[in-house]
Protein backbone atom coordinates (compact mmCIF):
# COMPACT_ATOMS: atom_id res chain seq x y z
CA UNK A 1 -8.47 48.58 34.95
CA UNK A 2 -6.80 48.28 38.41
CA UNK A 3 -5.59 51.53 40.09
CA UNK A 4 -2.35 52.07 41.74
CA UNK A 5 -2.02 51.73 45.52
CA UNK A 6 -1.93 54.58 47.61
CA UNK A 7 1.60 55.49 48.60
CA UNK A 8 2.10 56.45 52.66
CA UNK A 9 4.55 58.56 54.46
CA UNK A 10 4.65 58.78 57.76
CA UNK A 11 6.23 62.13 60.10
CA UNK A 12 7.93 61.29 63.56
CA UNK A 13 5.88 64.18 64.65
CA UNK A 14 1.99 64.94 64.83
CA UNK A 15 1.01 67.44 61.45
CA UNK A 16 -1.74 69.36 60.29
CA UNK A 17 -0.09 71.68 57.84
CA UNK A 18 0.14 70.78 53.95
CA UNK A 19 0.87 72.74 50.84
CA UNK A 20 2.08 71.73 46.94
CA UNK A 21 4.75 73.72 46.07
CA UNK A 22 2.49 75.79 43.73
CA UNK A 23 5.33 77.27 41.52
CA UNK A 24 6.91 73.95 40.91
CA UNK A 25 5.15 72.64 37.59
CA UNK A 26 7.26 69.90 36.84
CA UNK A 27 8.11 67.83 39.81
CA UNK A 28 5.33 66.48 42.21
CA UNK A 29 6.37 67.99 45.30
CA UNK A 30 4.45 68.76 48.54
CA UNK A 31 5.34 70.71 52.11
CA UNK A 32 4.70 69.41 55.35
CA UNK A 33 5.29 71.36 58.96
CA UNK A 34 5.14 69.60 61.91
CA UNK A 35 3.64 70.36 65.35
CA UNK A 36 5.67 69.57 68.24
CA UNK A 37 6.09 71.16 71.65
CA UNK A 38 9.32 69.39 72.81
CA UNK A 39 11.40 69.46 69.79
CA UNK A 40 12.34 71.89 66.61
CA UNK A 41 9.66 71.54 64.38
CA UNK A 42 10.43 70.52 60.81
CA UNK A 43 9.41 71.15 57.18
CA UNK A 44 9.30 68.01 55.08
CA UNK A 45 9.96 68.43 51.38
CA UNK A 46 8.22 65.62 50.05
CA UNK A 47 9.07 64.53 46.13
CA UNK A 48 6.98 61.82 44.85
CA UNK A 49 8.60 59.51 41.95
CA UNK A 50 5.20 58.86 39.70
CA UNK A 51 7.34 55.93 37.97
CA UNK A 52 8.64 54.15 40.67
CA UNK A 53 5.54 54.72 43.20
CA UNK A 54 8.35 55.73 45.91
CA UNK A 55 8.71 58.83 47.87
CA UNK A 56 12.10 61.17 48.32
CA UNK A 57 12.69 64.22 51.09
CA UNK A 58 14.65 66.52 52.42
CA UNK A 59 14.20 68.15 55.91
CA UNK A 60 14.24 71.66 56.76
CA UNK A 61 14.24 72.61 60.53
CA UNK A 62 11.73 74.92 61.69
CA UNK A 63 12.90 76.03 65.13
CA UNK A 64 10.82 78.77 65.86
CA UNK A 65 7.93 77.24 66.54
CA UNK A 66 4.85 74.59 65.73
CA UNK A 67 3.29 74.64 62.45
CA UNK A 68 -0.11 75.83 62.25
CA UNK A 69 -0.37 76.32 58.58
CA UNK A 70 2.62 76.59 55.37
CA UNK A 71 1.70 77.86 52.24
CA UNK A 72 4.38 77.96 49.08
CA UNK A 73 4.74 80.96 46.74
CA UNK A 74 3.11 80.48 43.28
CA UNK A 75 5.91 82.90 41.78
CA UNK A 76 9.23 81.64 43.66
CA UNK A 77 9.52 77.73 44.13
CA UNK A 78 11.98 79.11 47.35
CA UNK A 79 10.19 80.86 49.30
CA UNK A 80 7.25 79.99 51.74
CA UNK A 81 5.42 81.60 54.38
CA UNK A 82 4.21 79.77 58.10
CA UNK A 83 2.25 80.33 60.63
CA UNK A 84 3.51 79.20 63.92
CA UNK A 85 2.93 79.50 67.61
CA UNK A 86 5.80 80.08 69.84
CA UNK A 87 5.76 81.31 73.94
CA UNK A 88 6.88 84.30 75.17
CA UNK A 89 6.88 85.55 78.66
CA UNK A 90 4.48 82.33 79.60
CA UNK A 91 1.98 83.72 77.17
CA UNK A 92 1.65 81.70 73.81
CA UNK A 93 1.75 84.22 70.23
CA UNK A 94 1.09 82.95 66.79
CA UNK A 95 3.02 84.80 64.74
CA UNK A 96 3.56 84.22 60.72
CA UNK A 97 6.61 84.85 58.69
CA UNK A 98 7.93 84.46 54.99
CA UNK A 99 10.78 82.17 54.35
CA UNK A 100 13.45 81.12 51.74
CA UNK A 101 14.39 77.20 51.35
CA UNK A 102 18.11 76.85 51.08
CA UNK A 103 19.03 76.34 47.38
CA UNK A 104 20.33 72.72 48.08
CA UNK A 105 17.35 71.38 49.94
CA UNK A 106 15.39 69.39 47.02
CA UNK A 107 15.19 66.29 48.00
CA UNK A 108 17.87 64.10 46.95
CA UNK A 109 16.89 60.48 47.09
CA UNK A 110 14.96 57.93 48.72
CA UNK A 111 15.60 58.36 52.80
CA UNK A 112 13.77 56.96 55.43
CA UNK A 113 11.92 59.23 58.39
CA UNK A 114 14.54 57.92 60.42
CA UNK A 115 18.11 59.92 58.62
CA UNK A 116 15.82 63.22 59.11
CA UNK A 117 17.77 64.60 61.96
CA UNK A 118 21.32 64.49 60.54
CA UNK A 119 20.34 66.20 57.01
CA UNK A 120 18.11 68.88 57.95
CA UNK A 121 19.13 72.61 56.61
CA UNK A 122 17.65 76.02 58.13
CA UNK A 123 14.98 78.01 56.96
CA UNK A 124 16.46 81.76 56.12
CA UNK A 125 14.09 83.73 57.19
CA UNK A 126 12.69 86.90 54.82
CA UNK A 127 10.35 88.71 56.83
CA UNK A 128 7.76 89.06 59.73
CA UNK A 129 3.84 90.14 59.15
CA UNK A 130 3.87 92.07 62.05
CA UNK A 131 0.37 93.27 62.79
CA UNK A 132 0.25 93.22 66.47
CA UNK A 133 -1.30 96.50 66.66
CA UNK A 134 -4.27 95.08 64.86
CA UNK A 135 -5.02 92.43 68.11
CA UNK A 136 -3.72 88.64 68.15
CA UNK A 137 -1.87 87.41 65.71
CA UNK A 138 -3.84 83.85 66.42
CA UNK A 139 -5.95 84.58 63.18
CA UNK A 140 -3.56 85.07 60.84
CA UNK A 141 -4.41 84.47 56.65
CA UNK A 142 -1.99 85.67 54.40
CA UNK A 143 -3.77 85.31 51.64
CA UNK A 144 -1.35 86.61 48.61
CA UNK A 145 0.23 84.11 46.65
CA UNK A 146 0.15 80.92 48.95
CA UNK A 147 -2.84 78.23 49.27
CA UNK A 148 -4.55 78.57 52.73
CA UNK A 149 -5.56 76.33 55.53
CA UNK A 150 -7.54 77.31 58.54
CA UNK A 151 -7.02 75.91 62.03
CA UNK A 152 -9.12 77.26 64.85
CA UNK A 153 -6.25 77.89 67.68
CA UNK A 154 -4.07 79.34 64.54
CA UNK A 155 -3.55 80.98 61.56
CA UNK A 156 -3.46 80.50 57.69
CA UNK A 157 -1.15 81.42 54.62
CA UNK A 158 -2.55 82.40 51.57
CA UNK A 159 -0.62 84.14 48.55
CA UNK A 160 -2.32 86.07 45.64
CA UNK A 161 -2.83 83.41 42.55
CA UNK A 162 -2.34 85.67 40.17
CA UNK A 163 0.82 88.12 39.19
CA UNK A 164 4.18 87.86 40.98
CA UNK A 165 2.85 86.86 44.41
CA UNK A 166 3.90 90.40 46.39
CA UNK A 167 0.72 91.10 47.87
CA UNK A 168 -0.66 89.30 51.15
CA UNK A 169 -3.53 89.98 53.43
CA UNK A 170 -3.53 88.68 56.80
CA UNK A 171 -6.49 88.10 58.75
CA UNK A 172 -6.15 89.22 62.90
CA UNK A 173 -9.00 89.16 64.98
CA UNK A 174 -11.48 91.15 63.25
CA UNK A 175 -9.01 92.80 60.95
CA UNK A 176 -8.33 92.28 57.33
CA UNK A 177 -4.99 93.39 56.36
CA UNK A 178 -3.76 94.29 52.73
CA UNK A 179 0.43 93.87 52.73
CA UNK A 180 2.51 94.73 50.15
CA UNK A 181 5.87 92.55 49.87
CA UNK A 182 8.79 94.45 49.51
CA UNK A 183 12.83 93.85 48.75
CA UNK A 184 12.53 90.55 47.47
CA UNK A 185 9.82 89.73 50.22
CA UNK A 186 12.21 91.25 52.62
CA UNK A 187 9.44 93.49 54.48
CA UNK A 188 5.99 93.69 54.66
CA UNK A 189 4.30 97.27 54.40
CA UNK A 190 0.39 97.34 55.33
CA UNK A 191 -1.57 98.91 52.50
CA UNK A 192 -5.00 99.26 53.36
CA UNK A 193 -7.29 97.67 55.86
CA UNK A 194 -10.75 96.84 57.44
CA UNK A 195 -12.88 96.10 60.46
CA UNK A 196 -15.89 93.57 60.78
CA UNK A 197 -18.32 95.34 63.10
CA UNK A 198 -21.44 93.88 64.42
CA UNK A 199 -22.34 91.35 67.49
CA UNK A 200 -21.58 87.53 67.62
CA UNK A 201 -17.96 86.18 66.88
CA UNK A 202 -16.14 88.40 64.92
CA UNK A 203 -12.89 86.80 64.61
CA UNK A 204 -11.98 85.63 61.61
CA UNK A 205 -11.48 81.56 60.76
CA UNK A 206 -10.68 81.55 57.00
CA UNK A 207 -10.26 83.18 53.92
CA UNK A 208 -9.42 82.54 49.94
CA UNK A 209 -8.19 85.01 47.28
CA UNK A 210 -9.62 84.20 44.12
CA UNK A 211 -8.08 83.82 41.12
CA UNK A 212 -10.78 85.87 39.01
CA UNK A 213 -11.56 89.43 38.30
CA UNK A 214 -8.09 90.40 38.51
CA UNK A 215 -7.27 89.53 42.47
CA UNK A 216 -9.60 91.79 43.11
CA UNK A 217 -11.74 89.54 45.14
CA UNK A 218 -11.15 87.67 48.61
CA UNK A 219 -13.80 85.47 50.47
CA UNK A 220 -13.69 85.04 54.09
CA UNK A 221 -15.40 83.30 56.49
CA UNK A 222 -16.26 84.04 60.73
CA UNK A 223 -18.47 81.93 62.96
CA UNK A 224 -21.06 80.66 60.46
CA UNK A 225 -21.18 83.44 58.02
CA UNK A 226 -18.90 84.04 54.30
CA UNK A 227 -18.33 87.10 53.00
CA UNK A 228 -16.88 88.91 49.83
CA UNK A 229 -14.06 91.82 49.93
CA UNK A 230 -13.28 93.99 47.26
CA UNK A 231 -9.11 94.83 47.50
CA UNK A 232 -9.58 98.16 46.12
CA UNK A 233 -11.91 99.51 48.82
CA UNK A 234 -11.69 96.82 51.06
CA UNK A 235 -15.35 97.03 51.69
CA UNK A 236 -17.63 94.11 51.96
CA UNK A 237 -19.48 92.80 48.77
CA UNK A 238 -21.38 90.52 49.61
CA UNK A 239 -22.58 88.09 52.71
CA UNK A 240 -23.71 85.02 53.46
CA UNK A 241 -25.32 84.77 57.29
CA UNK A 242 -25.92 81.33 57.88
CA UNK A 243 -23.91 80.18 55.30
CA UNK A 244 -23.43 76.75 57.56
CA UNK A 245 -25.02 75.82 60.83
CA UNK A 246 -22.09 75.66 62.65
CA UNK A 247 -18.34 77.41 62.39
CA UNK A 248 -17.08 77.48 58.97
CA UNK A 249 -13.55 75.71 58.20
CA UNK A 250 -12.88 76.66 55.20
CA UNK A 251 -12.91 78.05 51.42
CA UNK A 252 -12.11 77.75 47.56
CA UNK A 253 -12.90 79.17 44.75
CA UNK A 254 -13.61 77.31 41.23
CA UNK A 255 -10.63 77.88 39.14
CA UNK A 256 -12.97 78.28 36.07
CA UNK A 257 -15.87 79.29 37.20
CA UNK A 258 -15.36 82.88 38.32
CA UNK A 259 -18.43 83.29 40.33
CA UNK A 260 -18.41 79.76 41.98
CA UNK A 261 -17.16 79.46 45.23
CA UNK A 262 -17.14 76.18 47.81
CA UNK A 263 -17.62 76.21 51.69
CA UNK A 264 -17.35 73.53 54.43
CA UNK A 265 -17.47 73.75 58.69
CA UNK A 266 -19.06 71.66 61.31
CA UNK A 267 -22.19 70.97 60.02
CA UNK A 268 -20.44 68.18 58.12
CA UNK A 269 -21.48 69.87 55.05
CA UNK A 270 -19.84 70.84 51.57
CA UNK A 271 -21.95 74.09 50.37
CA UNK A 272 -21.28 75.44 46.69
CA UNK A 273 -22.76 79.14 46.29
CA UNK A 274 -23.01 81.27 43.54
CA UNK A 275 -21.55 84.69 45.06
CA UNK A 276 -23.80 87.09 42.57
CA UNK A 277 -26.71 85.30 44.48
CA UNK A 278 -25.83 83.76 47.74
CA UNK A 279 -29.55 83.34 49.10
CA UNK A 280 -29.60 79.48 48.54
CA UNK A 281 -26.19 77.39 47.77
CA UNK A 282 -26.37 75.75 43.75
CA UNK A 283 -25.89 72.38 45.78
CA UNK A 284 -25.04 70.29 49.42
CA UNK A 285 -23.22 67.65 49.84
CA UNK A 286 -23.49 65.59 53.20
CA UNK A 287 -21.15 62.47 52.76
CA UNK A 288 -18.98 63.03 56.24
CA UNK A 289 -19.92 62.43 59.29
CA UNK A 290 -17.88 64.57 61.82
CA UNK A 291 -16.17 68.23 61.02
CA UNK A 292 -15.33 68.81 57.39
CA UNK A 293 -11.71 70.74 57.25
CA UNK A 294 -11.12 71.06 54.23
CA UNK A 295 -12.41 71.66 50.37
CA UNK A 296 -10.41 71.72 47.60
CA UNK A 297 -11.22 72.57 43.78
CA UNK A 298 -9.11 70.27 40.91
CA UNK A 299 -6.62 73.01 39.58
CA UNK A 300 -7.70 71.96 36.00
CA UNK A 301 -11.04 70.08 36.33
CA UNK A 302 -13.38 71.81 38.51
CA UNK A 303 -16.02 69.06 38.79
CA UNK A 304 -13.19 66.99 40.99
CA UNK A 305 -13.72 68.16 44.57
CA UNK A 306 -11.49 67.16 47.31
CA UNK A 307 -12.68 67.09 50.88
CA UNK A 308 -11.25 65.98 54.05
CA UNK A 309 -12.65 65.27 57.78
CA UNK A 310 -11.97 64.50 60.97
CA UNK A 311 -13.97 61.43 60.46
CA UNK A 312 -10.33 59.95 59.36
CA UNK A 313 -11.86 59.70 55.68
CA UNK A 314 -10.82 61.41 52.61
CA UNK A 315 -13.88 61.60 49.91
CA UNK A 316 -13.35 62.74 45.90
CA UNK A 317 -16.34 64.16 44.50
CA UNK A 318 -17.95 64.91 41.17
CA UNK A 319 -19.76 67.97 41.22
CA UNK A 320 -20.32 67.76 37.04
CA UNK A 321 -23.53 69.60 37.28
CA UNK A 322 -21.92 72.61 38.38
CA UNK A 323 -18.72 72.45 36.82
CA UNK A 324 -17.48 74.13 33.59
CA UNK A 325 -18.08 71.12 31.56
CA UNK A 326 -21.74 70.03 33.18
CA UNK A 327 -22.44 67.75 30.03
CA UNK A 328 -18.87 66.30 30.08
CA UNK A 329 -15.83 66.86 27.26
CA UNK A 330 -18.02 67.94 24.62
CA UNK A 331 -16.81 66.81 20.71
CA UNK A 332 -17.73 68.85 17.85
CA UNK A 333 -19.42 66.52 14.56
CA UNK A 334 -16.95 67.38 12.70
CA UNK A 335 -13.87 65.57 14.37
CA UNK A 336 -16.35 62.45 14.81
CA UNK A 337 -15.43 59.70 11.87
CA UNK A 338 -18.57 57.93 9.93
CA UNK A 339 -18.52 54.79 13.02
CA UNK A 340 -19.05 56.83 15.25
CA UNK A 341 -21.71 59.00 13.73
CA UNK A 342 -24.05 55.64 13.06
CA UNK A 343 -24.39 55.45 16.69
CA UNK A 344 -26.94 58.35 18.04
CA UNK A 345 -28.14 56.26 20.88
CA UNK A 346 -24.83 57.74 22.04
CA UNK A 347 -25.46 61.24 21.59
CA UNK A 348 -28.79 61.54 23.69
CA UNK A 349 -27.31 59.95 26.45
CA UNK A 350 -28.33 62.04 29.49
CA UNK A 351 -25.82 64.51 31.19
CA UNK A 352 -23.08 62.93 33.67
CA UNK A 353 -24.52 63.00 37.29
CA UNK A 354 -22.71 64.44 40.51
CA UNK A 355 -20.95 61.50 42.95
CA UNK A 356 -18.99 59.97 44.97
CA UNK A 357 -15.84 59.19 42.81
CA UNK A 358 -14.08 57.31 46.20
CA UNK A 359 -13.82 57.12 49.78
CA UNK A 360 -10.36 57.36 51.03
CA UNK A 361 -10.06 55.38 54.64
CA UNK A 362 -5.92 55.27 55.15
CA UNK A 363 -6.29 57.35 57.17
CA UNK A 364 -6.89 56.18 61.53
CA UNK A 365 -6.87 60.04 62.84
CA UNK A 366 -8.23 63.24 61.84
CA UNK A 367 -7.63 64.61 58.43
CA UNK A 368 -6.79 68.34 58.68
CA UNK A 369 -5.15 69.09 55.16
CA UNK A 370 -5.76 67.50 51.52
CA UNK A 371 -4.53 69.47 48.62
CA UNK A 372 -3.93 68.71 44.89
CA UNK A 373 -0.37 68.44 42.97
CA UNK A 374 0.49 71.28 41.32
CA UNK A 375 2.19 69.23 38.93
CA UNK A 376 -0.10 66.35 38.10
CA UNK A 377 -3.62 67.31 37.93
CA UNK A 378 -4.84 63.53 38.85
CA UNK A 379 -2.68 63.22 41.75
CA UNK A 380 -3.27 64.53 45.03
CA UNK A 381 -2.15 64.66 49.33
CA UNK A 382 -4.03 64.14 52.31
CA UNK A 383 -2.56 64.08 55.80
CA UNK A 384 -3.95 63.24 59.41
CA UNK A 385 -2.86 64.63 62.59
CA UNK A 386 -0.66 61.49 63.57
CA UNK A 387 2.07 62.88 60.79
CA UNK A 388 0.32 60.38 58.30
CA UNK A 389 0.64 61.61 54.76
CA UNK A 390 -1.41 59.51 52.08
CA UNK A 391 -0.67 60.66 48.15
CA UNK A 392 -3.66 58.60 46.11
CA UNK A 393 -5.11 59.69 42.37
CA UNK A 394 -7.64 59.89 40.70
CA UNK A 395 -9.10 56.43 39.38
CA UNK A 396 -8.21 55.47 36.10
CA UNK A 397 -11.41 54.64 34.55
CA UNK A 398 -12.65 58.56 35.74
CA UNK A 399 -9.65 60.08 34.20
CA UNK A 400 -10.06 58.35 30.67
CA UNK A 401 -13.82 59.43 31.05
CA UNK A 402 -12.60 62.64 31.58
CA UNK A 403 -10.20 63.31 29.09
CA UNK A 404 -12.18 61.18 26.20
């Protein structure tokens, strides 16, 4: 059973910045912001045909700035928030704002990176999060209804997962920040907030809103430690000191496990904890060999586990002994037929073990961002800080496994 080739798109400019357009459920369609100091930065709409193994976009120009992090809203396939740096009086601010695509800007048909330039529309911008009276916006998460990514000289987008994507907390400094969205995501009004107190590096490097217990619940991480918010209170729930030996990248929750959360920093390590006891993680993994930059849980099977490096390598794991299927798609005896019964060598077979699905090596430079479709559960984007963006899936043989 051969597998389809991976399919490679590659940005004039250098990227670290990827989101799937979360509210759009039918199309496979990914986001891509550039990083460039000596031109307009762009937003690539990337479509990817599934039948013909070819790729479409449309450009969007992003002039304010270089793209430290784009997240799209789950409720609203137009709008989308960024992080950027831009310079004012010599000094350099990262800043984050929420944005509307034009309504025409879906891509169109099969262009190549070279025709960018000439069909590129303009972002209409919604709003500001304005927190400078909280410190630097440098650490900026808003963490409402768009997917986050964490950079360590910027900031991160992150919408709520759940309802109609109006609330956002931003993370500055050693502030959390609780926004409501307002008039159509027109302005921002701060809600509630909190401090982390205490000695060692208190700036915060990434957060995740889960999508249990009513969004409720939002995991963050500084230096080497994760910790637990409660949104009501915004006091601390729970924390994890030494949750990894060295600075923490990033976060995600298991979609269907409610307490199951998954960490990774520069250790090299993938942690998995269980947040109603965080004393020990549930399980380690230690396949990369440089900083890991990013986890990512399968939308709608949680023992998939994405991760990407800046080893250049891309690396799909199943965690099945964890996951909320550990002995695999379970069949009741009554939907077996008579064949099927006269085999119980079959039915003590021993529980499915966690691996290494596949290594993923397209990539030559450091792999900041990997994310899943929103659209197509076995399909998924990883892209590398040359403007390199590799969509692969899930092997075949795995997915039948899966879903018989």
């Amino acid at each position: 059973m051969e597998d389809d080739a991976p399919v490679i798109y590659g940005l004039e400019f250098q990227a670290r910045a990827l989101t799937p357009q979360t509210a759009e459920t039918d199309a496979i369609r990914f986001l891509v912001g550039t990083q460039s100091l000596k031109y307009d930065n762009q937003i690539h709409i990337i479509d990817f045909d599934d039948e013909n193994n070819i790729i479409n976009k449309n450009v969007l120009l992003h002039q304010v700035g270089e793209i430290w992090h784009i997240s799209a809203s789950p409720a609203d396939k137009g709008v989308l928030a960024t992080c950027y740096n831009k310079t004012s009086d010599s000094k350099v601010l990262t800043c984050a704002a929420v944005w509307r695509m034009p309504e025409d800007s879906e891509p169109g048909g099969h262009e190549s990176p070279d025709d960018s330039a000439s069909t590129a529309h303009t972002l209409e911008l919604l709003c500001h999060l304005d927190n400078t009276t909280h410190g630097s916006m440098a650490w900026l998460y808003v963490l409402a209804a768009f997917n986050s990514f964490w950079n360590k000289l910027g900031s991160r987008v992150t919408w709520e997962p759940t309802g109609d994507g109006k609330r956002v907390i931003s993370l500055a400094d050693n502030h959390i920040l609780l926004w409501d969205l307002q008039e159509s995501s027109s302005q921002a009004v701060l809600a509630s907030s909190a401090s982390l107190e205490g000695k060692g590096q208190l700036k915060f490097t990434s957060g995740r809103w889960s999508p249990h217990h009513n969004g409720t619940q939002v995991a963050t991480a500084n230096d080497t430690a994760v910790r637990g918010w409660d949104t009501r209170s915004m006091s601390q729930t729970y924390c994890i000191e030494n949750a990894h030996g060295q600075l923490v990248r990033d976060l995600d929750f298991n979609p269907n496990k409610q307490y199951y959360l998954a960490s990774c920093g520069d250790d090299c390590k993938v942690k998995f904890w269980d947040t109603r006891d965080v004393t020990e993680p549930v399980k380690t993994l230690e396949e990369h060999s440089h900083w890991v930059w990013n986890v990512r849980y399968n939308h709608s099977h949680d023992q998939l586990v994405l991760t990407g490096s800046s080893d250049s390598r891309v690396i799909l794991s199943n965690m099945v002994s964890i996951s909320s299927e550990p002995f695999g798609h379970l069949v009741d005896d009554d939907d077996l037929s008579d064949q099927e019964e006269r085999r119980p060598e079959e039915k003590s077979q021993e529980p499915p073990q966690d691996s290494v699905i596949a290594t993923y090596e397209e990539h030559e430079d450091s792999v900041y961002a990997v994310d899943w479709s929103s659209a197509d559960p076995w399909l998924f984007a990883s892209l590398s800080y040359d403007g390199r963006l590799v969509i692969n899936r899930v092997p075949r043989a795995l997915k039948y496994h899966i879903l018989l």
